[in-house]
C-alpha atoms as a PDB file:
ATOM      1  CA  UNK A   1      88.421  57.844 157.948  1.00  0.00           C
ATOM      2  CA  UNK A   2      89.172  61.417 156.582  1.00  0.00           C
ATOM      3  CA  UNK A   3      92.278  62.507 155.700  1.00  0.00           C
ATOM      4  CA  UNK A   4      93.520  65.992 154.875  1.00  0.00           C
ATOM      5  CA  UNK A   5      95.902  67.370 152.590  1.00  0.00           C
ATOM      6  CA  UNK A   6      96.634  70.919 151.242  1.00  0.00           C
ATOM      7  CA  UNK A   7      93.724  72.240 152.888  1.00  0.00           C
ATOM      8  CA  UNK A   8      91.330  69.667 151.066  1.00  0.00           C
ATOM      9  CA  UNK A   9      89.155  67.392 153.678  1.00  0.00           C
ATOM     10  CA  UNK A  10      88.178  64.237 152.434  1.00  0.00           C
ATOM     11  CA  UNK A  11      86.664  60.808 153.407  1.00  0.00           C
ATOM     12  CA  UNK A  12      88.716  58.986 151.028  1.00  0.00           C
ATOM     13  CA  UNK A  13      91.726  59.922 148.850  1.00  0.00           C
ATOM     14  CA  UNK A  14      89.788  59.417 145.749  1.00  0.00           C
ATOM     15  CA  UNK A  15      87.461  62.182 146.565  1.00  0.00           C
ATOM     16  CA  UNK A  16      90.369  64.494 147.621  1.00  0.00           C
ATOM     17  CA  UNK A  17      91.803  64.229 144.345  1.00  0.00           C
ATOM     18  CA  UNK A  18      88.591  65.128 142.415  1.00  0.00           C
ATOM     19  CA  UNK A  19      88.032  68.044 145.208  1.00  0.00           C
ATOM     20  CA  UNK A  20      91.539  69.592 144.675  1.00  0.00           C
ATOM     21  CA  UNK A  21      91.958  69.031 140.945  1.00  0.00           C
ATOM     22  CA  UNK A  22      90.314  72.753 140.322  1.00  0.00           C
ATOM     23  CA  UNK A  23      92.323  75.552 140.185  1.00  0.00           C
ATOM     24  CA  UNK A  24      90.891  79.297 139.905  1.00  0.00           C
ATOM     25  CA  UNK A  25      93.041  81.644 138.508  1.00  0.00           C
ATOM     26  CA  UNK A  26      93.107  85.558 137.096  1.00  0.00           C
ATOM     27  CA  UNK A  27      94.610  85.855 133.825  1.00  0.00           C
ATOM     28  CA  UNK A  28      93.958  88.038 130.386  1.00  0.00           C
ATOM     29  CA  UNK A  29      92.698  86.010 127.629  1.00  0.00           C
ATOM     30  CA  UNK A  30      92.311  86.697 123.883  1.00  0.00           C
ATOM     31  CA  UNK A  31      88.749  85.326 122.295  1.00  0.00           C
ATOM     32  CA  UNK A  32      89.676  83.156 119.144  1.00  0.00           C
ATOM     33  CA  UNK A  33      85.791  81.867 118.636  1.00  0.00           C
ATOM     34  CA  UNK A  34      82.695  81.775 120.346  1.00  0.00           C
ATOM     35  CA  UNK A  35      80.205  78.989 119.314  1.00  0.00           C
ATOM     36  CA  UNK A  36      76.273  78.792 120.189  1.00  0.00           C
ATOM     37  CA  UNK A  37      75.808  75.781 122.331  1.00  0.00           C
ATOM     38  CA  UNK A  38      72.294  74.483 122.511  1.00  0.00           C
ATOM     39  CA  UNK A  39      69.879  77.562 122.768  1.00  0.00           C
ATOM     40  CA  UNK A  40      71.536  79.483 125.644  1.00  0.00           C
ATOM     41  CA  UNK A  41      75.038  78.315 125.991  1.00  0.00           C
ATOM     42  CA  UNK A  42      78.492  79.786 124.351  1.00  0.00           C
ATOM     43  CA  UNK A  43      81.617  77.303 123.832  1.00  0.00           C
ATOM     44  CA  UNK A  44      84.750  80.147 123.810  1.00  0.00           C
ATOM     45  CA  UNK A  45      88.046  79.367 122.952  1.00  0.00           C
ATOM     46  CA  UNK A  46      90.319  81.541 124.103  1.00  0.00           C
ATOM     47  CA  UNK A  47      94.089  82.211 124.335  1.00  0.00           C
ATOM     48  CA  UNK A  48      94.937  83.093 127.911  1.00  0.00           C
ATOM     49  CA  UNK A  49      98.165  84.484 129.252  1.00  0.00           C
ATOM     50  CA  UNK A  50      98.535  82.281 131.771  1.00  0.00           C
ATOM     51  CA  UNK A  51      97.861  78.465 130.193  1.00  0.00           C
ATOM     52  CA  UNK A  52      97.721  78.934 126.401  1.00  0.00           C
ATOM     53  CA  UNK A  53      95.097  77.632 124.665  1.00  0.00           C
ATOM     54  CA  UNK A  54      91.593  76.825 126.797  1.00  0.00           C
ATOM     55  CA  UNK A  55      87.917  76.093 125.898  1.00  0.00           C
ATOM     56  CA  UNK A  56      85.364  77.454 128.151  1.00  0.00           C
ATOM     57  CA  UNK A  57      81.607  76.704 128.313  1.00  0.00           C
ATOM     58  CA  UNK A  58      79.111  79.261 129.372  1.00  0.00           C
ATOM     59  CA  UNK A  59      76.230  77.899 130.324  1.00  0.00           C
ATOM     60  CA  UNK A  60      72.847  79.836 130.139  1.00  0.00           C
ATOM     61  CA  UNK A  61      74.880  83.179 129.251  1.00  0.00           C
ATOM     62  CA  UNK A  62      72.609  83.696 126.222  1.00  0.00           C
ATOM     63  CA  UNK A  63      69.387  83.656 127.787  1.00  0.00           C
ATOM     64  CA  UNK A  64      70.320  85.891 131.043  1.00  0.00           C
ATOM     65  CA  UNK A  65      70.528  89.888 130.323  1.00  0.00           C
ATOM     66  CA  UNK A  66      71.230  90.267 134.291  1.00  0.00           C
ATOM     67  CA  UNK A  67      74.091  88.032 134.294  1.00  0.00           C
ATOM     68  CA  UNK A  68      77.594  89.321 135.186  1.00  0.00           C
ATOM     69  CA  UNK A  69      79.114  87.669 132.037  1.00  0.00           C
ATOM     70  CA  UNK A  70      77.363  89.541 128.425  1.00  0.00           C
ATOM     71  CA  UNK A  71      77.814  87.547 125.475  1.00  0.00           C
ATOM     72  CA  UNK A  72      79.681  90.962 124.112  1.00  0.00           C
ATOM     73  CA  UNK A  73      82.434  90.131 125.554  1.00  0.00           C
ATOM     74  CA  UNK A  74      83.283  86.961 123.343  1.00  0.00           C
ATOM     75  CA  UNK A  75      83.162  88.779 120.226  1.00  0.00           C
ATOM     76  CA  UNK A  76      86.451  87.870 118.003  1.00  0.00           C
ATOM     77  CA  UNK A  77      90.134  88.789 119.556  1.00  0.00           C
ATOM     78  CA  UNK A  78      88.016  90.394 122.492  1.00  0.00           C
ATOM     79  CA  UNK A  79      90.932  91.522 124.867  1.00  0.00           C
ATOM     80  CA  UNK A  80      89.331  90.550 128.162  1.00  0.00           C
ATOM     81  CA  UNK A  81      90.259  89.620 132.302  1.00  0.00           C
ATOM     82  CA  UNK A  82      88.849  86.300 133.003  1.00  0.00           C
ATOM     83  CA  UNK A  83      88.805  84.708 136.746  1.00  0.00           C
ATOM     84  CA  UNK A  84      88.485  81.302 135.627  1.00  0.00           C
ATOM     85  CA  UNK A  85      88.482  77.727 136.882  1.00  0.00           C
ATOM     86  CA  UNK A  86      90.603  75.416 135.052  1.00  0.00           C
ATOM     87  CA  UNK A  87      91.043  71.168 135.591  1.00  0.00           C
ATOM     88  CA  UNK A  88      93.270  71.578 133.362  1.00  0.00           C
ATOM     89  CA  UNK A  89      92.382  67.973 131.915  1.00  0.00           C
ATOM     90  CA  UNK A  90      91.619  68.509 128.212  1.00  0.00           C
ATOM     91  CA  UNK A  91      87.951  69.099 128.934  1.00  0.00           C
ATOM     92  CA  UNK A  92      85.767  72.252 128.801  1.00  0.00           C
ATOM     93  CA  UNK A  93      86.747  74.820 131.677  1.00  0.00           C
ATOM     94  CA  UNK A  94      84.568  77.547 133.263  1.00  0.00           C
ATOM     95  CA  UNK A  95      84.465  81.048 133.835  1.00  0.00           C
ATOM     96  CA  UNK A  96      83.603  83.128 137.307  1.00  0.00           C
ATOM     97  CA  UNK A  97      84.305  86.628 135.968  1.00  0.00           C
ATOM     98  CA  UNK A  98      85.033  88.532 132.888  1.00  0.00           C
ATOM     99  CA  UNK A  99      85.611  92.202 132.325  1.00  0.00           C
ATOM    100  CA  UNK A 100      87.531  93.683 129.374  1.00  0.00           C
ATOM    101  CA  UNK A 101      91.090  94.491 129.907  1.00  0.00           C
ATOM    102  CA  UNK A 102      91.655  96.596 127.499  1.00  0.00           C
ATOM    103  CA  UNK A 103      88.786  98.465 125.347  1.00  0.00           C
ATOM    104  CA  UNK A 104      89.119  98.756 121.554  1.00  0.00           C
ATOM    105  CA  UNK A 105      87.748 101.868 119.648  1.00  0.00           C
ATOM    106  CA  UNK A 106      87.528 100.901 116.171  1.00  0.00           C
ATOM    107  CA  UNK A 107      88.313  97.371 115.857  1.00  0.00           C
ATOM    108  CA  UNK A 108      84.978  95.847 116.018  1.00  0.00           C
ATOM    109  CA  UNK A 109      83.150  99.028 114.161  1.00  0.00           C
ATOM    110  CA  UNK A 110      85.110  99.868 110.864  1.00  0.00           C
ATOM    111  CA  UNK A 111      84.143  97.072 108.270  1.00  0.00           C
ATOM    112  CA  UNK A 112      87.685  96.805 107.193  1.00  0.00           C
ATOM    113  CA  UNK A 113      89.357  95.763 110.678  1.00  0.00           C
ATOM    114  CA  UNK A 114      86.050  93.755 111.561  1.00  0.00           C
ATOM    115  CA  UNK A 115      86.895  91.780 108.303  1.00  0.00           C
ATOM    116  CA  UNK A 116      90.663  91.514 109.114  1.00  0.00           C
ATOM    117  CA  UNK A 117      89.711  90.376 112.702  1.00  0.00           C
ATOM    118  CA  UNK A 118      87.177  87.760 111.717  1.00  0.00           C
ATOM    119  CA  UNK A 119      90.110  86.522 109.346  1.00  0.00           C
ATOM    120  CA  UNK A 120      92.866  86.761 111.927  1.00  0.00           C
ATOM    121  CA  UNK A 121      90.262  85.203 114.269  1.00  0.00           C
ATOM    122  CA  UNK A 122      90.172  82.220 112.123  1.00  0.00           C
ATOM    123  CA  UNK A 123      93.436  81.403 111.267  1.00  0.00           C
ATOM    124  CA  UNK A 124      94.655  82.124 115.068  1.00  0.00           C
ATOM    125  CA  UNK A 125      92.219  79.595 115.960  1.00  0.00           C
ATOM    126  CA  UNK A 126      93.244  77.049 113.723  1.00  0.00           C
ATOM    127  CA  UNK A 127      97.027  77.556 114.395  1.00  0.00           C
ATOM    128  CA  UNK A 128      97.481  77.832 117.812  1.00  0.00           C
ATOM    129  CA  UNK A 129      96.988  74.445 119.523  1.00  0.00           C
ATOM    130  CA  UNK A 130      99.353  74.321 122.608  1.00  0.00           C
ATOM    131  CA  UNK A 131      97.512  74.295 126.244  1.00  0.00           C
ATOM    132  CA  UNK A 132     100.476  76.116 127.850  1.00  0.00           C
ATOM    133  CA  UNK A 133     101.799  79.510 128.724  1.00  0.00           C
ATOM    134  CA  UNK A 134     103.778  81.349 125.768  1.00  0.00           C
ATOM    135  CA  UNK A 135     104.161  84.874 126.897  1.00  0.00           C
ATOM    136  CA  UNK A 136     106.055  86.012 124.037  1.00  0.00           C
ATOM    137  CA  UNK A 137     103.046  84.952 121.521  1.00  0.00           C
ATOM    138  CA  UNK A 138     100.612  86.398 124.254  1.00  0.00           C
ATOM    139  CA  UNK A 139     102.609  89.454 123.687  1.00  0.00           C
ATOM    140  CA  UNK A 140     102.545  89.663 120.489  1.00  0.00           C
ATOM    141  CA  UNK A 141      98.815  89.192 119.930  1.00  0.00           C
ATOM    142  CA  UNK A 142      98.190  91.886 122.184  1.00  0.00           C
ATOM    143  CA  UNK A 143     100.893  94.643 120.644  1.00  0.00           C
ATOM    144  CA  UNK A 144      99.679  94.175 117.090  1.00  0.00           C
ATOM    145  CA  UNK A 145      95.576  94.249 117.926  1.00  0.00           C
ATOM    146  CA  UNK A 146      96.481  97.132 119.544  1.00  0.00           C
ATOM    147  CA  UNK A 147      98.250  98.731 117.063  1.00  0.00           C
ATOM    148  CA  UNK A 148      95.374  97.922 114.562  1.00  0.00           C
ATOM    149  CA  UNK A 149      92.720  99.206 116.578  1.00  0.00           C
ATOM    150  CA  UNK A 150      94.942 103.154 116.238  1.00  0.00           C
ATOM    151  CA  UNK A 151      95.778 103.001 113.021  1.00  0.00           C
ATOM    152  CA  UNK A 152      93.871 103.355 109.791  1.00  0.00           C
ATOM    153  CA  UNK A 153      94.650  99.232 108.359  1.00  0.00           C
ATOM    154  CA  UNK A 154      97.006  98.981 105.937  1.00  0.00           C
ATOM    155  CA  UNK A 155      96.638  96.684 102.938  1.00  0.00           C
ATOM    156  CA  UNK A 156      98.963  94.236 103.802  1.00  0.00           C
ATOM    157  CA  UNK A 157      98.573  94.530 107.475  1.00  0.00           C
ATOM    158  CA  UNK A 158      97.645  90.829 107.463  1.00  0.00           C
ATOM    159  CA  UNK A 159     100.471  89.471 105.617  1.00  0.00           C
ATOM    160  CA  UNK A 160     102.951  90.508 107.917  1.00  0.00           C
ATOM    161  CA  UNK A 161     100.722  89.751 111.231  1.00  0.00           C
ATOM    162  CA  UNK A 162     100.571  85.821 109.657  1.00  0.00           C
ATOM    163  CA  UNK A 163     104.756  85.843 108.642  1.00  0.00           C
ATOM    164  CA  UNK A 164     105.526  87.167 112.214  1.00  0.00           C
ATOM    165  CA  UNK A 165     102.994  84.895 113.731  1.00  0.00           C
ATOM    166  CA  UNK A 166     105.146  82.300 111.815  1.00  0.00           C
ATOM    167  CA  UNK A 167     107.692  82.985 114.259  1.00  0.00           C
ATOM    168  CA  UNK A 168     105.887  81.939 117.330  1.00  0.00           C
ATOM    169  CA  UNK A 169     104.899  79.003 115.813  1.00  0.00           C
ATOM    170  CA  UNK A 170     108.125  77.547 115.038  1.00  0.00           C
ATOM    171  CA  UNK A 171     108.449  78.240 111.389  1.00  0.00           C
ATOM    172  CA  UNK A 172     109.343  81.589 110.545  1.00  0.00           C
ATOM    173  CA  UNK A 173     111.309  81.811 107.179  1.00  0.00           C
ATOM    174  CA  UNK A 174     114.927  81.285 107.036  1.00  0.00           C
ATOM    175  CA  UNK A 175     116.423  84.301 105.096  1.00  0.00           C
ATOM    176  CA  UNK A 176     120.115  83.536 105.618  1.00  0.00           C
ATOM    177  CA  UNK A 177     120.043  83.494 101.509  1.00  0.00           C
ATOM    178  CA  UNK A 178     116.962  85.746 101.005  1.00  0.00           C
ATOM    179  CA  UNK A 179     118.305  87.217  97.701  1.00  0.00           C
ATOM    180  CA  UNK A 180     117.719  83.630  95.998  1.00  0.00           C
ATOM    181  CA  UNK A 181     115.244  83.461  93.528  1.00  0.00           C
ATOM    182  CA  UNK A 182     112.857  80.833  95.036  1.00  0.00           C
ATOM    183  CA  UNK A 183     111.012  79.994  98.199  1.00  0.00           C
ATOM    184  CA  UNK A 184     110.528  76.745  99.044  1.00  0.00           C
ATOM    185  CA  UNK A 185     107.397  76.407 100.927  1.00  0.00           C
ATOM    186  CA  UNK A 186     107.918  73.039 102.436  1.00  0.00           C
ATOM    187  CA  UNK A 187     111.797  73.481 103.683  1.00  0.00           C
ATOM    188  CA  UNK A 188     110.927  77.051 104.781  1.00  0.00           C
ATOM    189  CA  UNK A 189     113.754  78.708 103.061  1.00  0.00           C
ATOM    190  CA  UNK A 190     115.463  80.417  99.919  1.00  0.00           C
ATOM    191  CA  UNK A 191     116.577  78.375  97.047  1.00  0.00           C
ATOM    192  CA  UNK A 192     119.043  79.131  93.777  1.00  0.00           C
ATOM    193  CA  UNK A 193     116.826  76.440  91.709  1.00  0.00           C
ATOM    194  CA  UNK A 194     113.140  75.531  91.377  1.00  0.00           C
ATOM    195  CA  UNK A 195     112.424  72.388  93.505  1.00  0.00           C
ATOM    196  CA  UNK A 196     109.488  70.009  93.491  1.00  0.00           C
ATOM    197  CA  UNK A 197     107.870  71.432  96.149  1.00  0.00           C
ATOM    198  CA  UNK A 198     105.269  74.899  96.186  1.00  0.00           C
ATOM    199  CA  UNK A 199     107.388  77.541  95.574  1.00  0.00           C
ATOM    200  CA  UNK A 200     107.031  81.753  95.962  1.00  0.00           C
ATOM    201  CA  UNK A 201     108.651  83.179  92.847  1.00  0.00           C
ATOM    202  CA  UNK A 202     108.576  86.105  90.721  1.00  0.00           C
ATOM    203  CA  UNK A 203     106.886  89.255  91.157  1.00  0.00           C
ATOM    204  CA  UNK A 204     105.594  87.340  94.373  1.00  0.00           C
ATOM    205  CA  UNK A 205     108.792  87.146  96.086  1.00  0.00           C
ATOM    206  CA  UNK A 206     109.806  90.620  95.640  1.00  0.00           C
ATOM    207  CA  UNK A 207     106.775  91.771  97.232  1.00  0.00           C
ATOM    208  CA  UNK A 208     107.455  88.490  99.977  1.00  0.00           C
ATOM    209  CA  UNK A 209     111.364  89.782 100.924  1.00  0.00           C
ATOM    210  CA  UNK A 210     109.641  93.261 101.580  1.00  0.00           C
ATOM    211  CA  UNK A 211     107.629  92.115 104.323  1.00  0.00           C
ATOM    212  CA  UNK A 212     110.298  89.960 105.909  1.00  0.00           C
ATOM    213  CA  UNK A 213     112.229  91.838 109.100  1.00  0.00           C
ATOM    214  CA  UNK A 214     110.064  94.885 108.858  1.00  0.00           C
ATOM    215  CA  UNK A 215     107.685  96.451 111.607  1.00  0.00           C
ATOM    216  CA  UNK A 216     104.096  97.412 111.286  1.00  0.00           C
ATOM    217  CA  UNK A 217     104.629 100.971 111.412  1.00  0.00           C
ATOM    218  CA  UNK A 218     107.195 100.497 107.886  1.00  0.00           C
ATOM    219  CA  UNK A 219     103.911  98.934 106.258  1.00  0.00           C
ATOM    220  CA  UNK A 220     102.930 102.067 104.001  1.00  0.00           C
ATOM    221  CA  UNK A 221     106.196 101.742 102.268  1.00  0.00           C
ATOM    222  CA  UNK A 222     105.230  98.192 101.261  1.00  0.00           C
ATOM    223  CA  UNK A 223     103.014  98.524  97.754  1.00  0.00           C
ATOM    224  CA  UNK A 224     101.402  95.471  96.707  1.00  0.00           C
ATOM    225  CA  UNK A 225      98.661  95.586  94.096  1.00  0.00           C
ATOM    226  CA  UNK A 226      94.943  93.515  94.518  1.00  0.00           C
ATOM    227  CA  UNK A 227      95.846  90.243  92.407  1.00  0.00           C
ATOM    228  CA  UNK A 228      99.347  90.058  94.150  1.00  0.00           C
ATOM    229  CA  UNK A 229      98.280  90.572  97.826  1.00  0.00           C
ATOM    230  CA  UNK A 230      95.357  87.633  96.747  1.00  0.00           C
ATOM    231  CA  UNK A 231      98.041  85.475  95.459  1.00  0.00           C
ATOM    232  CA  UNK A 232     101.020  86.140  98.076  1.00  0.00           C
ATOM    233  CA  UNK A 233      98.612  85.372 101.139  1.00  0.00           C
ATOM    234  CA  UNK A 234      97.335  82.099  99.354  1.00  0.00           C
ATOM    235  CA  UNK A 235     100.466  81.463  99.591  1.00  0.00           C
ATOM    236  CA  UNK A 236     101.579  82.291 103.204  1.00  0.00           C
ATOM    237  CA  UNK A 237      98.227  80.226 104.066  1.00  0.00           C
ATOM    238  CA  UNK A 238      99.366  77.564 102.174  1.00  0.00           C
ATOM    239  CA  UNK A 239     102.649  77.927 104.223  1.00  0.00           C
ATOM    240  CA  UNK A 240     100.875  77.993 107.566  1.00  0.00           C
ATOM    241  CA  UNK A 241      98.741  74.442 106.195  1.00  0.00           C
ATOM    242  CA  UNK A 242     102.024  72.751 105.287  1.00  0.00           C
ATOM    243  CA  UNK A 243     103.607  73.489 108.628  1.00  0.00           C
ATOM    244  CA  UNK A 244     100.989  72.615 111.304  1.00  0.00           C
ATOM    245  CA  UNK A 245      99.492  69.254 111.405  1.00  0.00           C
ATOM    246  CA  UNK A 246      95.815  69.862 111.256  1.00  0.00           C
ATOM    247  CA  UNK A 247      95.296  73.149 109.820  1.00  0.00           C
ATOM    248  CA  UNK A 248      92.388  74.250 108.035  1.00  0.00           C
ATOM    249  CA  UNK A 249      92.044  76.428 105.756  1.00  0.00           C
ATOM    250  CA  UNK A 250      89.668  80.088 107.076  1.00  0.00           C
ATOM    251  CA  UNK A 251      86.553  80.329 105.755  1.00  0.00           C
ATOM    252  CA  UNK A 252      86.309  84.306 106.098  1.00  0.00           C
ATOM    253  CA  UNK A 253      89.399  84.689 103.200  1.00  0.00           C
ATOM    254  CA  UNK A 254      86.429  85.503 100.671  1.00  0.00           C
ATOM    255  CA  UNK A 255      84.930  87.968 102.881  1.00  0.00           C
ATOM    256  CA  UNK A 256      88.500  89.151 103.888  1.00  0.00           C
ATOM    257  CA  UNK A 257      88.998  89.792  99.606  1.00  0.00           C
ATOM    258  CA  UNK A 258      85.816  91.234  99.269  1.00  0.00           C
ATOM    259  CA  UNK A 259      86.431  93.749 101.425  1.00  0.00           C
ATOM    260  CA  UNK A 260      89.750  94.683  99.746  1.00  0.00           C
ATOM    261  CA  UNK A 261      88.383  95.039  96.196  1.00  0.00           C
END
């Protein structure tokens, strides 16, 4: 007996189901990290506009040079247009078509944003873990790569990126008492006393109530020596690692200090 439903024709119901479970859709996407897969695969995770978080697997992308889809285009925080199909079942999805939305001049070429974006790469992908749409974060990503990619970096251009990332994530700092002397790392907020818990004090939150409220463009006014920067973003990593279950910790921070020496 066939049945038919939503435009799906099927012998049984069970079929339909598998049939109509697919869904193609056109969205931008964000590339968080690429991984070889076998000898001529890629496994891309990406963060799309349309469903958050999603893991694609190109099959056979690294050994064809007339394909449609290069293996360029997955390079780190790519800013690409994907026509993808998604099951949208926790399992790897695939890609149709992919062009690049919007081209970057410099970010991929100057050794100083390639280091930041291999860092920002790394910590995006090991923050962001929701498979659903957040526009606003989407938003975000895309303003302030952007904004790196036409302006010489600034030395702390990574410090505020992760504190306002914060914000999407659900744990920005709470600065209703910013002028106390402490930060505690676990409750998120400003204390009068030292507690138990990691703390940003000193010369290090001075430098940390600077970067709190401002805008990228303000950064220049924001002077931070070597060991500081080194120490304050240990700490906003150690922030991130206390606040999201599973976080590890990027591999590319020694490259990412290198750089900066």
């Amino acid at each position: 007996m066939n049945s038919k439903v939503g435009g799906c024709q099927s012998p049984t119901f069970f079929i339909l189901i598998i049939q109509c479970a697919d869904m193609q859709v056109t969205t931008k996407a964000i590339v968080l990290s690429s991984i070889k897969y076998g000898d001529t695969s890629l496994i891309v995770k990406a963060f799309t506009e349309s469903h958050g978080l999603k893991t694609y697997l190109l099959k056979g992308v690294l050994a064809s040079k007339k394909g449609k889809i290069k293996s360029a285009y997955f390079l780190p925080l790519m800013h690409l247009e994907v026509v993808a199909v998604h099951k949208n079942k926790g399992t790897l999805e695939r890609l149709k078509e992919v062009k690049v939305a919007m081209p970057y001049q410099s970010l991929h070429t100057d050794i100083i944003k390639n280091s930041l974006v291999l860092f920002l790469a790394e910590m995006l992908a090991n923050s962001i873990q929701e498979e659903e749409e957040d526009l606003a974060l989407f938003n975000y990503l895309e303003y302030t790569l952007h904004w790196l990619d036409e302006h010489s970096p600034p030395p702390n251009f990574h410090l505020l990126f992760l504190l306002n990332l914060s914000k999407y994530l659900g744990f920005y700092p709470d600065v209703t008492q910013r002028n106390m002397p402490y930060f505690d790392l676990v409750e998120g907020e400003f204390t009068t006393a030292p507690t138990l818990n990691p703390l940003i004090q000193g010369d290090e939150i001075v430098h940390f109530r600077k970067l709190l409220g401002i805008n990228f463009d303000a950064l220049q006014t924001v002077q931070i020596n070597k060991l500081q920067r080194q120490e304050l973003l240990k700490k906003v990593i150690l922030y991130f690692e206390l606040h999201l279950h599973g976080f590890r910790k990027p591999k590319s921070l020694a490259v990412l200090n290198a750089v900066f020496e």
